[in-house]
C-alpha atoms as a PDB file:
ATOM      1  CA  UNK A   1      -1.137 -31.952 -20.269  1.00  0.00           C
ATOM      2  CA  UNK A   2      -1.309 -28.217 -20.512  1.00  0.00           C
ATOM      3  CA  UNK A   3       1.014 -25.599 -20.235  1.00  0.00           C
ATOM      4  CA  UNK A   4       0.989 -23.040 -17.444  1.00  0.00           C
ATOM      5  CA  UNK A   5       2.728 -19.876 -17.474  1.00  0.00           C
ATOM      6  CA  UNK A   6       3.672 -18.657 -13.670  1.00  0.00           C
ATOM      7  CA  UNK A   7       3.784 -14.520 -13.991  1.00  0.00           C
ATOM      8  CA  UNK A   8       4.666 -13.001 -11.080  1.00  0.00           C
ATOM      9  CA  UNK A   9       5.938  -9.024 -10.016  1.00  0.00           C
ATOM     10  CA  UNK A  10       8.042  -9.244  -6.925  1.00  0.00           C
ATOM     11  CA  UNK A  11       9.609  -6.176  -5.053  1.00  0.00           C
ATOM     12  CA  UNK A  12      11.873  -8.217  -2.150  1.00  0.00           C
ATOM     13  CA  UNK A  13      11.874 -11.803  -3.714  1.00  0.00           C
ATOM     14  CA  UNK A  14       8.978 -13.004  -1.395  1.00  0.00           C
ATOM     15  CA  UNK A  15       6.837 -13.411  -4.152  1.00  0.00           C
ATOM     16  CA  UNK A  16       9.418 -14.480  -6.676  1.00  0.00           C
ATOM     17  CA  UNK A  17      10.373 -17.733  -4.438  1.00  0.00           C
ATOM     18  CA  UNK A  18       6.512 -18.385  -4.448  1.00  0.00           C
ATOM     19  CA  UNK A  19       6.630 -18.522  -7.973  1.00  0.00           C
ATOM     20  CA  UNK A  20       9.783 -20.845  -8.317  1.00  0.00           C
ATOM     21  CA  UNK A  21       8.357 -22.943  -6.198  1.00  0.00           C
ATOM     22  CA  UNK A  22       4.924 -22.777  -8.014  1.00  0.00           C
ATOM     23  CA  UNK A  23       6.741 -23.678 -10.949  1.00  0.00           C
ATOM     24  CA  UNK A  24       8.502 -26.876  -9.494  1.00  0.00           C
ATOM     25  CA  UNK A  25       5.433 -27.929  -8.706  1.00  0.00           C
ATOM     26  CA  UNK A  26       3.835 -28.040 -12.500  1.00  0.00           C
ATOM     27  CA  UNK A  27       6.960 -29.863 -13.387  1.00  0.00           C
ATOM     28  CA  UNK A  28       7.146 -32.266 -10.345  1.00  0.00           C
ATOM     29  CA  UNK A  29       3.708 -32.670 -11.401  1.00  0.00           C
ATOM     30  CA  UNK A  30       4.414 -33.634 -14.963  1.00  0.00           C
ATOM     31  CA  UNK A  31       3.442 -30.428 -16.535  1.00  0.00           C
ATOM     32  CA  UNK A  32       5.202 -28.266 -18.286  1.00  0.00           C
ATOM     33  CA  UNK A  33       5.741 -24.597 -16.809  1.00  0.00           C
ATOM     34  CA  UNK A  34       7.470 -21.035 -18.132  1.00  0.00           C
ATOM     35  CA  UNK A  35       8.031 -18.729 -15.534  1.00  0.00           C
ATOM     36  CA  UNK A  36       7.795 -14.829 -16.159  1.00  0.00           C
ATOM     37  CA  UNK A  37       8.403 -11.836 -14.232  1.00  0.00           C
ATOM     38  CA  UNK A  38       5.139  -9.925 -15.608  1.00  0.00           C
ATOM     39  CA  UNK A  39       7.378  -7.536 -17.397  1.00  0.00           C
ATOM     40  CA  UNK A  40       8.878 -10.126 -19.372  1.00  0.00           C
ATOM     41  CA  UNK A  41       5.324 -11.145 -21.129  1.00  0.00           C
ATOM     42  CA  UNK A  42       2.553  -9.399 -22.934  1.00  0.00           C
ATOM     43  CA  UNK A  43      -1.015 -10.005 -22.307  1.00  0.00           C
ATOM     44  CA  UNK A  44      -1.562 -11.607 -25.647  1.00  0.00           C
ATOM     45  CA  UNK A  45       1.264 -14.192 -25.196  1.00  0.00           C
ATOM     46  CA  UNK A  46      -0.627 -14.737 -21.308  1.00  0.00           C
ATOM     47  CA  UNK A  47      -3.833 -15.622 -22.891  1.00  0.00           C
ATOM     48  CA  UNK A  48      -2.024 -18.789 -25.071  1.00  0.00           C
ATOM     49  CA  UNK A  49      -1.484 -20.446 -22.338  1.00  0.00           C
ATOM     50  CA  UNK A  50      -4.237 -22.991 -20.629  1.00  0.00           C
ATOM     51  CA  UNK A  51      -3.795 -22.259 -17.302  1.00  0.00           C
ATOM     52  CA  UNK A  52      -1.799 -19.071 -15.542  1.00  0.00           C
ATOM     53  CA  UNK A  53      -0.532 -18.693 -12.347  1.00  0.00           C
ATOM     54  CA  UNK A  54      -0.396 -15.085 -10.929  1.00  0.00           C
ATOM     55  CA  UNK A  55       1.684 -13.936  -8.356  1.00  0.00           C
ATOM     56  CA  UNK A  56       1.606 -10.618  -7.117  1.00  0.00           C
ATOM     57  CA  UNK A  57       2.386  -9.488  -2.953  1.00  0.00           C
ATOM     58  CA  UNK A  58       0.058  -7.005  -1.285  1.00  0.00           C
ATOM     59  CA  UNK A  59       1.255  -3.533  -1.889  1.00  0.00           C
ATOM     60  CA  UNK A  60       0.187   0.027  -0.555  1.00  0.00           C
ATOM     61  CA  UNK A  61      -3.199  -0.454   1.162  1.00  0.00           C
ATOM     62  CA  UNK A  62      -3.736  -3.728   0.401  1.00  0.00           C
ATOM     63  CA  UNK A  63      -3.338  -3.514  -3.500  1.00  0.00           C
ATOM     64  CA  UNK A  64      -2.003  -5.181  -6.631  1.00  0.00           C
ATOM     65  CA  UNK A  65       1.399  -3.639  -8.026  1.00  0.00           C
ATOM     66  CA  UNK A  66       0.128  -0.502  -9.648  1.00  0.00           C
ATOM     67  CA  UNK A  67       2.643  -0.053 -11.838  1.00  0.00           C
ATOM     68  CA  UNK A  68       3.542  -3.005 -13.989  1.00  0.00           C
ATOM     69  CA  UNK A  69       1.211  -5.948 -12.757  1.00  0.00           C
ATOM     70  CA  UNK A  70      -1.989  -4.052 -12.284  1.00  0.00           C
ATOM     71  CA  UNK A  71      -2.266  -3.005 -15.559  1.00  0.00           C
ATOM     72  CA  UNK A  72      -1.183  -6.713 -16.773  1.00  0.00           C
ATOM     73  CA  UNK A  73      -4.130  -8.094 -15.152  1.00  0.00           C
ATOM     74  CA  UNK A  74      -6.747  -5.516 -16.320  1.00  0.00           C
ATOM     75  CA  UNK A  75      -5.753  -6.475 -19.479  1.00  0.00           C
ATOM     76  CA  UNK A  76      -6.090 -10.183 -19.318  1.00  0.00           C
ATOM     77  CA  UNK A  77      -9.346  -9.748 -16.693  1.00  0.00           C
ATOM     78  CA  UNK A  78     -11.314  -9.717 -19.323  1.00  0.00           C
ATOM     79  CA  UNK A  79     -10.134 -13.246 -21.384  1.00  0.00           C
ATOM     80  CA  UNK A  80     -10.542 -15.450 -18.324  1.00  0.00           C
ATOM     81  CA  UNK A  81     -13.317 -17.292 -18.724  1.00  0.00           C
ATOM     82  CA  UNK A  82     -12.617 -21.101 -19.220  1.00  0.00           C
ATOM     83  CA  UNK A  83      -9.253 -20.791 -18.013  1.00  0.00           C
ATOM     84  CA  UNK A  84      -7.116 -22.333 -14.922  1.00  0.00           C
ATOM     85  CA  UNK A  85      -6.427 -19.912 -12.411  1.00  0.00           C
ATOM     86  CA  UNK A  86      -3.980 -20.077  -9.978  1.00  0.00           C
ATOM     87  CA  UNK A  87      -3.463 -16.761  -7.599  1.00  0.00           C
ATOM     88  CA  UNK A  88      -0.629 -16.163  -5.102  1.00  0.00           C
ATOM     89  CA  UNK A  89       1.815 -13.656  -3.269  1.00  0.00           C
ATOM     90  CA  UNK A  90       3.228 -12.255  -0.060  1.00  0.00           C
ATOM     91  CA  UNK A  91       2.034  -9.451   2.366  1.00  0.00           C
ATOM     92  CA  UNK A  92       3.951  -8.017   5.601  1.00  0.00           C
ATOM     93  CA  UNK A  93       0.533  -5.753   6.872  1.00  0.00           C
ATOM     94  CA  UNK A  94      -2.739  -6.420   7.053  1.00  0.00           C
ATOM     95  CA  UNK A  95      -4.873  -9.248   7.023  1.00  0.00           C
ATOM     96  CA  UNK A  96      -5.116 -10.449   3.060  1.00  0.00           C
ATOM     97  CA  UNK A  97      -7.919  -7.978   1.819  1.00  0.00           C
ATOM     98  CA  UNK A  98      -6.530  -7.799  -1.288  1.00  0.00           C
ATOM     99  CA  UNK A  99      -6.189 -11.610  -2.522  1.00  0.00           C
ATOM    100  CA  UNK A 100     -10.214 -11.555  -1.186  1.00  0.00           C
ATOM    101  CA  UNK A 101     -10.681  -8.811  -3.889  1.00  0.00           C
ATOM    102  CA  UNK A 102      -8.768 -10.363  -6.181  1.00  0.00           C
ATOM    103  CA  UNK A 103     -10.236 -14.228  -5.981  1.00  0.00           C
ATOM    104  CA  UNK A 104     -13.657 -12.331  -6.281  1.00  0.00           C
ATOM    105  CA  UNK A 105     -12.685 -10.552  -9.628  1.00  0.00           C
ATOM    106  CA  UNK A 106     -11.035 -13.583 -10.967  1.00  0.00           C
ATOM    107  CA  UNK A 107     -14.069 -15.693  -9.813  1.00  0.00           C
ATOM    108  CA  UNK A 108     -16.448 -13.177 -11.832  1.00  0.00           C
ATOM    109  CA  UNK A 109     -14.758 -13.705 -14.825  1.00  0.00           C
ATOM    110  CA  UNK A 110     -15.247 -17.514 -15.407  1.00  0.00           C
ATOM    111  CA  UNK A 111     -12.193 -18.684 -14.677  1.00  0.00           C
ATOM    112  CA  UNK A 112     -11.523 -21.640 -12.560  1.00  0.00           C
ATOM    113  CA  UNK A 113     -10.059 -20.631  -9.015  1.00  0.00           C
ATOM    114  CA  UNK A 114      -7.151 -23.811  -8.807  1.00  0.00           C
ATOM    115  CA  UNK A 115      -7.275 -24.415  -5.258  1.00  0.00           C
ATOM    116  CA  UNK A 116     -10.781 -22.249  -4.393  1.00  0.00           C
ATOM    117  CA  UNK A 117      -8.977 -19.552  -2.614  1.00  0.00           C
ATOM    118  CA  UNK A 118      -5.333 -17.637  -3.420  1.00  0.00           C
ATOM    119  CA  UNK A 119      -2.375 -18.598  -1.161  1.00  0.00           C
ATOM    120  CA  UNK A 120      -0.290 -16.110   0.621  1.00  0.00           C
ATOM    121  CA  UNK A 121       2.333 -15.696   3.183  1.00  0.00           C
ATOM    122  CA  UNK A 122       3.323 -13.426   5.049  1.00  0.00           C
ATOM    123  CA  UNK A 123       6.639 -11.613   4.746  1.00  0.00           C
ATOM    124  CA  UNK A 124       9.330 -14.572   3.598  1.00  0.00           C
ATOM    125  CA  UNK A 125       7.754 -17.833   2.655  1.00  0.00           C
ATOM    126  CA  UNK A 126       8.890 -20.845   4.821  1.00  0.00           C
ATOM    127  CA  UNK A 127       9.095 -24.201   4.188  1.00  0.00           C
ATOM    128  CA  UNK A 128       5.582 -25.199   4.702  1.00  0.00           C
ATOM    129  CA  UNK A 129       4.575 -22.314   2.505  1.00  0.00           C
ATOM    130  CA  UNK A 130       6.975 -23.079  -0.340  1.00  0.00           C
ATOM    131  CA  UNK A 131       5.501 -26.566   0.291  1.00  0.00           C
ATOM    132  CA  UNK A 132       1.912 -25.439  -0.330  1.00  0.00           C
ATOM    133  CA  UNK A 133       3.483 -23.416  -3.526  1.00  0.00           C
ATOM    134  CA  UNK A 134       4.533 -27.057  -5.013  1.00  0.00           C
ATOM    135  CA  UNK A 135       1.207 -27.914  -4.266  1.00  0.00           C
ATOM    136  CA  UNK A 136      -0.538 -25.083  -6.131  1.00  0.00           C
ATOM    137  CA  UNK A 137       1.334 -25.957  -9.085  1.00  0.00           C
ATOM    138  CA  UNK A 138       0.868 -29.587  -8.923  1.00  0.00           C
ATOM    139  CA  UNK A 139      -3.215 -28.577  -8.780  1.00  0.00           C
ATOM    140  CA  UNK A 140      -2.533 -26.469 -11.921  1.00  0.00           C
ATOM    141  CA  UNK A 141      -0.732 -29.427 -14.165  1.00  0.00           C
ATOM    142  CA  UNK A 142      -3.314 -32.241 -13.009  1.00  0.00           C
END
Protein backbone atom coordinates (compact mmCIF):
# COMPACT_ATOMS: atom_id res chain seq x y z
CA UNK A 1 0.00 0.00 0.00
CA UNK A 2 1.22 3.48 -0.65
CA UNK A 3 1.29 6.47 1.19
CA UNK A 4 -0.71 9.56 0.27
CA UNK A 5 -0.12 12.89 1.52
CA UNK A 6 -3.58 15.11 1.54
CA UNK A 7 -2.22 19.01 1.13
CA UNK A 8 -4.73 21.29 1.22
CA UNK A 9 -4.91 25.57 1.69
CA UNK A 10 -8.23 26.46 3.18
CA UNK A 11 -9.45 30.11 3.91
CA UNK A 12 -13.09 29.25 5.85
CA UNK A 13 -12.52 25.46 6.65
CA UNK A 14 -14.62 24.31 3.57
CA UNK A 15 -11.77 22.90 2.07
CA UNK A 16 -10.02 21.77 5.21
CA UNK A 17 -13.14 19.35 6.17
CA UNK A 18 -12.73 18.01 2.51
CA UNK A 19 -9.42 17.09 3.32
CA UNK A 20 -10.16 15.37 6.77
CA UNK A 21 -12.51 13.60 5.28
CA UNK A 22 -10.22 12.70 2.27
CA UNK A 23 -7.93 11.50 4.72
CA UNK A 24 -10.40 9.10 6.60
CA UNK A 25 -10.97 7.71 3.62
CA UNK A 26 -7.14 6.44 2.80
CA UNK A 27 -7.23 5.07 6.27
CA UNK A 28 -10.79 3.51 6.21
CA UNK A 29 -9.37 2.25 3.13
CA UNK A 30 -6.32 0.64 4.63
CA UNK A 31 -3.85 3.16 3.53
CA UNK A 32 -1.88 5.15 5.26
CA UNK A 33 -2.42 9.09 4.99
CA UNK A 34 -0.50 12.51 6.41
CA UNK A 35 -2.46 15.41 6.14
CA UNK A 36 -0.82 18.95 5.48
CA UNK A 37 -1.98 22.37 5.28
CA UNK A 38 0.32 23.28 2.10
CA UNK A 39 2.31 25.56 4.28
CA UNK A 40 3.30 22.91 6.47
CA UNK A 41 5.24 20.87 3.50
CA UNK A 42 7.83 21.62 0.90
CA UNK A 43 7.60 20.52 -2.60
CA UNK A 44 10.46 18.12 -2.27
CA UNK A 45 8.94 16.28 0.76
CA UNK A 46 5.37 16.30 -1.74
CA UNK A 47 7.13 14.50 -4.43
CA UNK A 48 8.12 11.31 -1.81
CA UNK A 49 5.00 10.45 -1.57
CA UNK A 50 3.12 7.91 -4.21
CA UNK A 51 0.07 9.46 -4.52
CA UNK A 52 -1.08 13.27 -3.36
CA UNK A 53 -4.22 14.60 -2.79
CA UNK A 54 -4.66 18.40 -3.44
CA UNK A 55 -7.13 20.48 -2.07
CA UNK A 56 -7.44 23.92 -2.85
CA UNK A 57 -11.24 26.10 -3.04
CA UNK A 58 -11.85 28.43 -5.97
CA UNK A 59 -10.55 31.83 -5.18
CA UNK A 60 -10.74 35.34 -6.97
CA UNK A 61 -12.00 34.65 -10.52
CA UNK A 62 -12.04 31.25 -10.44
CA UNK A 63 -8.32 30.63 -9.34
CA UNK A 64 -5.96 28.56 -7.21
CA UNK A 65 -4.74 30.34 -3.86
CA UNK A 66 -2.19 32.73 -5.23
CA UNK A 67 -0.36 33.12 -2.44
CA UNK A 68 0.80 29.97 -0.74
CA UNK A 69 -0.79 27.01 -2.82
CA UNK A 70 -0.28 28.34 -6.29
CA UNK A 71 3.16 28.54 -6.08
CA UNK A 72 3.20 24.91 -4.28
CA UNK A 73 1.73 23.43 -7.25
CA UNK A 74 3.90 25.14 -9.94
CA UNK A 75 6.52 23.68 -8.24
CA UNK A 76 5.46 20.11 -8.07
CA UNK A 77 3.55 20.53 -11.79
CA UNK A 78 6.36 19.59 -13.21
CA UNK A 79 7.24 15.96 -11.18
CA UNK A 80 3.81 14.49 -11.84
CA UNK A 81 4.13 12.12 -14.20
CA UNK A 82 3.51 8.50 -12.89
CA UNK A 83 1.94 9.69 -9.89
CA UNK A 84 -1.73 9.32 -8.18
CA UNK A 85 -3.60 12.34 -8.33
CA UNK A 86 -6.33 13.19 -6.39
CA UNK A 87 -7.82 17.01 -6.81
CA UNK A 88 -10.47 18.67 -4.62
CA UNK A 89 -11.93 21.94 -2.94
CA UNK A 90 -14.84 24.28 -2.38
CA UNK A 91 -16.26 27.30 -4.39
CA UNK A 92 -19.26 29.76 -3.35
CA UNK A 93 -19.38 31.59 -7.23
CA UNK A 94 -19.24 30.39 -10.35
CA UNK A 95 -19.62 27.29 -12.02
CA UNK A 96 -16.11 25.19 -11.33
CA UNK A 97 -13.87 26.75 -14.17
CA UNK A 98 -11.07 26.46 -12.26
CA UNK A 99 -10.93 22.59 -11.15
CA UNK A 100 -11.59 22.21 -15.32
CA UNK A 101 -8.23 24.13 -15.65
CA UNK A 102 -6.73 22.47 -13.14
CA UNK A 103 -7.70 18.55 -14.06
CA UNK A 104 -6.42 19.67 -17.59
CA UNK A 105 -2.91 20.77 -16.26
CA UNK A 106 -2.66 17.87 -13.98
CA UNK A 107 -3.85 15.56 -16.85
CA UNK A 108 -0.92 17.07 -19.13
CA UNK A 109 1.55 16.18 -16.85
CA UNK A 110 1.19 12.32 -16.67
CA UNK A 111 -0.26 11.93 -13.68
CA UNK A 112 -3.15 9.72 -13.01
CA UNK A 113 -6.49 11.77 -12.40
CA UNK A 114 -7.94 9.31 -9.17
CA UNK A 115 -11.47 9.53 -9.88
CA UNK A 116 -11.21 11.15 -13.75
CA UNK A 117 -12.48 14.47 -12.72
CA UNK A 118 -11.76 16.79 -9.30
CA UNK A 119 -14.60 16.93 -6.71
CA UNK A 120 -15.97 20.10 -5.38
CA UNK A 121 -18.70 21.57 -3.37
CA UNK A 122 -20.04 24.35 -3.09
CA UNK A 123 -19.77 26.63 -0.06
CA UNK A 124 -19.84 24.03 3.19
CA UNK A 125 -19.55 20.41 2.30
CA UNK A 126 -22.57 18.24 3.41
CA UNK A 127 -22.86 14.92 4.21
CA UNK A 128 -23.09 13.44 0.84
CA UNK A 129 -20.09 15.50 -0.13
CA UNK A 130 -17.93 14.56 2.85
CA UNK A 131 -19.22 11.10 1.79
CA UNK A 132 -17.80 11.38 -1.74
CA UNK A 133 -14.46 12.86 0.11
CA UNK A 134 -14.14 9.23 1.92
CA UNK A 135 -14.58 7.97 -1.33
CA UNK A 136 -11.81 9.93 -3.07
CA UNK A 137 -9.49 8.76 -0.57
CA UNK A 138 -10.52 5.24 -0.54
CA UNK A 139 -9.78 5.49 -4.67
CA UNK A 140 -6.34 6.90 -3.71
CA UNK A 141 -5.23 3.89 -1.12
CA UNK A 142 -6.68 0.99 -3.45
Amino acid sequence: MSKTAVIYWSQTGNTEQMANAVAEGVIAAGGEAELFPVSDITPEDALAYSSLALGCPAMGAEELEEAEFAPFYEAIQGSLAGKRVALFGSYGWGDGEWMRNWQAEVESTGAELVGGEGLITNNEPDEEALEACKSLGAALAS
